[in-house]
C-alpha atoms as a PDB file:
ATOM      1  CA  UNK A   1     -16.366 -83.164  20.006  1.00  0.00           C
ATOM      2  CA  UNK A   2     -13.511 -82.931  17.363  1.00  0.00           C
ATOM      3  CA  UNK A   3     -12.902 -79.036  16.210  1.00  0.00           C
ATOM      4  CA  UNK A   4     -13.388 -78.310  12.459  1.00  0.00           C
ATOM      5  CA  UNK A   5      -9.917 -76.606  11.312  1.00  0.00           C
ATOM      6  CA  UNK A   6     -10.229 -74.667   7.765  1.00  0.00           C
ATOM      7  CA  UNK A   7      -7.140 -74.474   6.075  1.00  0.00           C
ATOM      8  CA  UNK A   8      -6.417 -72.075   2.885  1.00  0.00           C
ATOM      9  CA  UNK A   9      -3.134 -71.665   0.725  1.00  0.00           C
ATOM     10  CA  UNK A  10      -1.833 -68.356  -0.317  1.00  0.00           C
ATOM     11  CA  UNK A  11      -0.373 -67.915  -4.260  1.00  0.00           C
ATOM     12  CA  UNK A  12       2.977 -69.528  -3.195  1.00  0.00           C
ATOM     13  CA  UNK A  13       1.295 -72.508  -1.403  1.00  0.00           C
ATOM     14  CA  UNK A  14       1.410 -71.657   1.911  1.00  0.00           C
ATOM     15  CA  UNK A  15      -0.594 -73.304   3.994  1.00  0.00           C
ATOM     16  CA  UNK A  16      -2.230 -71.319   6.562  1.00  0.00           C
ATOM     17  CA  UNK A  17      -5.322 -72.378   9.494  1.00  0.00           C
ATOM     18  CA  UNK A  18      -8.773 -70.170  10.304  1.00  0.00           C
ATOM     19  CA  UNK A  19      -8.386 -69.645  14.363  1.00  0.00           C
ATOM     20  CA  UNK A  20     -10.749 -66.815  14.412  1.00  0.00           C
ATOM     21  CA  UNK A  21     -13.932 -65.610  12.669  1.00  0.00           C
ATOM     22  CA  UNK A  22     -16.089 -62.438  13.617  1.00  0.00           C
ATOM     23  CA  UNK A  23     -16.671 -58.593  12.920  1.00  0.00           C
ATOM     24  CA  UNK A  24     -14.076 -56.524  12.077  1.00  0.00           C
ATOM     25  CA  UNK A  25     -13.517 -55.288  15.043  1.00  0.00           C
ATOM     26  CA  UNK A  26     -13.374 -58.532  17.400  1.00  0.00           C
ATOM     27  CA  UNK A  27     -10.832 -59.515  14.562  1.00  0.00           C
ATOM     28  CA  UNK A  28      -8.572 -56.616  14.375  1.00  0.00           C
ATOM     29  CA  UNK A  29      -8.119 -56.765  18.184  1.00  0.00           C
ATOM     30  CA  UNK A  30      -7.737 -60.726  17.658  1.00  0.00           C
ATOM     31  CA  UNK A  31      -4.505 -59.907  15.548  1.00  0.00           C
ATOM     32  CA  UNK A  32      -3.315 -57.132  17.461  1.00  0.00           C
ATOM     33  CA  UNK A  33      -3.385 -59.862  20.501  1.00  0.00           C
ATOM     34  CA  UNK A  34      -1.665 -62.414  18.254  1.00  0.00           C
ATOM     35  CA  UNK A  35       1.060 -59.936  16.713  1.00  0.00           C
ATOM     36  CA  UNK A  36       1.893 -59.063  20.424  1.00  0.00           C
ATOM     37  CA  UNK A  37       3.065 -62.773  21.243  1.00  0.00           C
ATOM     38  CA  UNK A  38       4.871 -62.894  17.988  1.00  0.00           C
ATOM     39  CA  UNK A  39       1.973 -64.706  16.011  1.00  0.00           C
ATOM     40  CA  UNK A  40       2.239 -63.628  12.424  1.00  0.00           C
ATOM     41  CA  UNK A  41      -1.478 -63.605  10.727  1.00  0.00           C
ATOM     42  CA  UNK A  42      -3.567 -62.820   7.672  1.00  0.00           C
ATOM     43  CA  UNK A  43      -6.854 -61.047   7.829  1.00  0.00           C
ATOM     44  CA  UNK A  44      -9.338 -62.130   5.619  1.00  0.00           C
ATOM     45  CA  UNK A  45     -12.468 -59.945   4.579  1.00  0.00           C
ATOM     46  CA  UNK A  46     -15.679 -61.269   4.202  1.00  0.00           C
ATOM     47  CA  UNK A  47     -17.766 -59.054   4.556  1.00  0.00           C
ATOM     48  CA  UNK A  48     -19.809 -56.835   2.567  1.00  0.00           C
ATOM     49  CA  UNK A  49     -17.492 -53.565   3.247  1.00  0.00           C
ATOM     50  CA  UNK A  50     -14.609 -55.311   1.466  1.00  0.00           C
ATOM     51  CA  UNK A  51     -16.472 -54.632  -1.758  1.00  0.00           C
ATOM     52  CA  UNK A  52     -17.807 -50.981  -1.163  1.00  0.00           C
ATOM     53  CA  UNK A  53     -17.528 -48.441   1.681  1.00  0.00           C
ATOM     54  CA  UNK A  54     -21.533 -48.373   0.979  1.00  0.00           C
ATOM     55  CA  UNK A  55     -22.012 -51.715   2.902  1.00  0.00           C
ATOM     56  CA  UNK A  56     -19.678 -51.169   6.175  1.00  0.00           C
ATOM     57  CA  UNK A  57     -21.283 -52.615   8.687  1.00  0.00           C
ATOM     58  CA  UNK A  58     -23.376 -55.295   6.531  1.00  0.00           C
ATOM     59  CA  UNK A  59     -23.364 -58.733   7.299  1.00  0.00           C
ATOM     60  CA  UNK A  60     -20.032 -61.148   7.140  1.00  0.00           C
ATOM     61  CA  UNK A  61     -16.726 -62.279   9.179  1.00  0.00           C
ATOM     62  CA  UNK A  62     -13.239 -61.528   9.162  1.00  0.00           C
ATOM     63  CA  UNK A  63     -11.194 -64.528   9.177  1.00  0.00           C
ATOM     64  CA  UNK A  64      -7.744 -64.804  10.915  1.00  0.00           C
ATOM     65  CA  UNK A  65      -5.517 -67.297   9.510  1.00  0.00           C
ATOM     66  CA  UNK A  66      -1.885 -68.518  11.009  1.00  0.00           C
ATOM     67  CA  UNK A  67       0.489 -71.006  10.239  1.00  0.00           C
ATOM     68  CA  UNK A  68      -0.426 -74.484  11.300  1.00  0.00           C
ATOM     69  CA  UNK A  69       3.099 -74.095  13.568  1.00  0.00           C
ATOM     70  CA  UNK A  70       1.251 -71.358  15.403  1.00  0.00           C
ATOM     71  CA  UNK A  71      -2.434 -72.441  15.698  1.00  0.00           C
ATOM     72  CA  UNK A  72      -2.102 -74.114  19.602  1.00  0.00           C
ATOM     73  CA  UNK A  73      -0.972 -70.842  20.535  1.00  0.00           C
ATOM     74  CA  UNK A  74      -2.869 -68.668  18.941  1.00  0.00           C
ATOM     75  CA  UNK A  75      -6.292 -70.636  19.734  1.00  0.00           C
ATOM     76  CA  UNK A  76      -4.759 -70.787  23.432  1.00  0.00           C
ATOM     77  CA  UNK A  77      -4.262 -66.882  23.646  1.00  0.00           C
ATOM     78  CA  UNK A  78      -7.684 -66.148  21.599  1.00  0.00           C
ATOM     79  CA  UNK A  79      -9.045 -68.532  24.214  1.00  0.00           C
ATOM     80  CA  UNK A  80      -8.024 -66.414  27.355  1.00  0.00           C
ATOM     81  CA  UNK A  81      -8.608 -63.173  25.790  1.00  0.00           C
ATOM     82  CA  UNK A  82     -12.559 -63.197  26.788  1.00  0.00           C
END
């Protein structure tokens, strides 16, 4: 089964690849995990909460994104974090 790989630019055309999706939480310990091994990433909100303080906890994902160069090793330590 081949795995779907979402890619997204930034405003100076950077490409960058979705290697996590999931609550807040999952995510922010997702990027702490990355940023430890010297993965750079990009949070991306989703959900609800983003758009009013009202709504934290609503429904929606928090995206991580990397740079293509990093994706094997970030989907290899999100992999083994579980």
């Amino acid at each position: 089964m081949m795995e779907e790989h979402s890619m997204t630019t930034n405003n100076n055309g950077a490409a960058w690849v979705e290697v996590f999706s999931g609550a807040a939480f999952e995510a922010e310990v997702v990027k702490g995990l990355l940023e430890a091994n010297g993965i750079s990433c990009i949070l991306e909100d989703h959900t609800m909460s983003a758009l009013t303080s009202a709504y934290s906890g609503l429904g929606g994902d928090v995206r991580i994104l990397v740079a293509p160069g990093d994706e094997e090793a970030a989907r290899e330590l999100i992999s083994h974090k579980e």
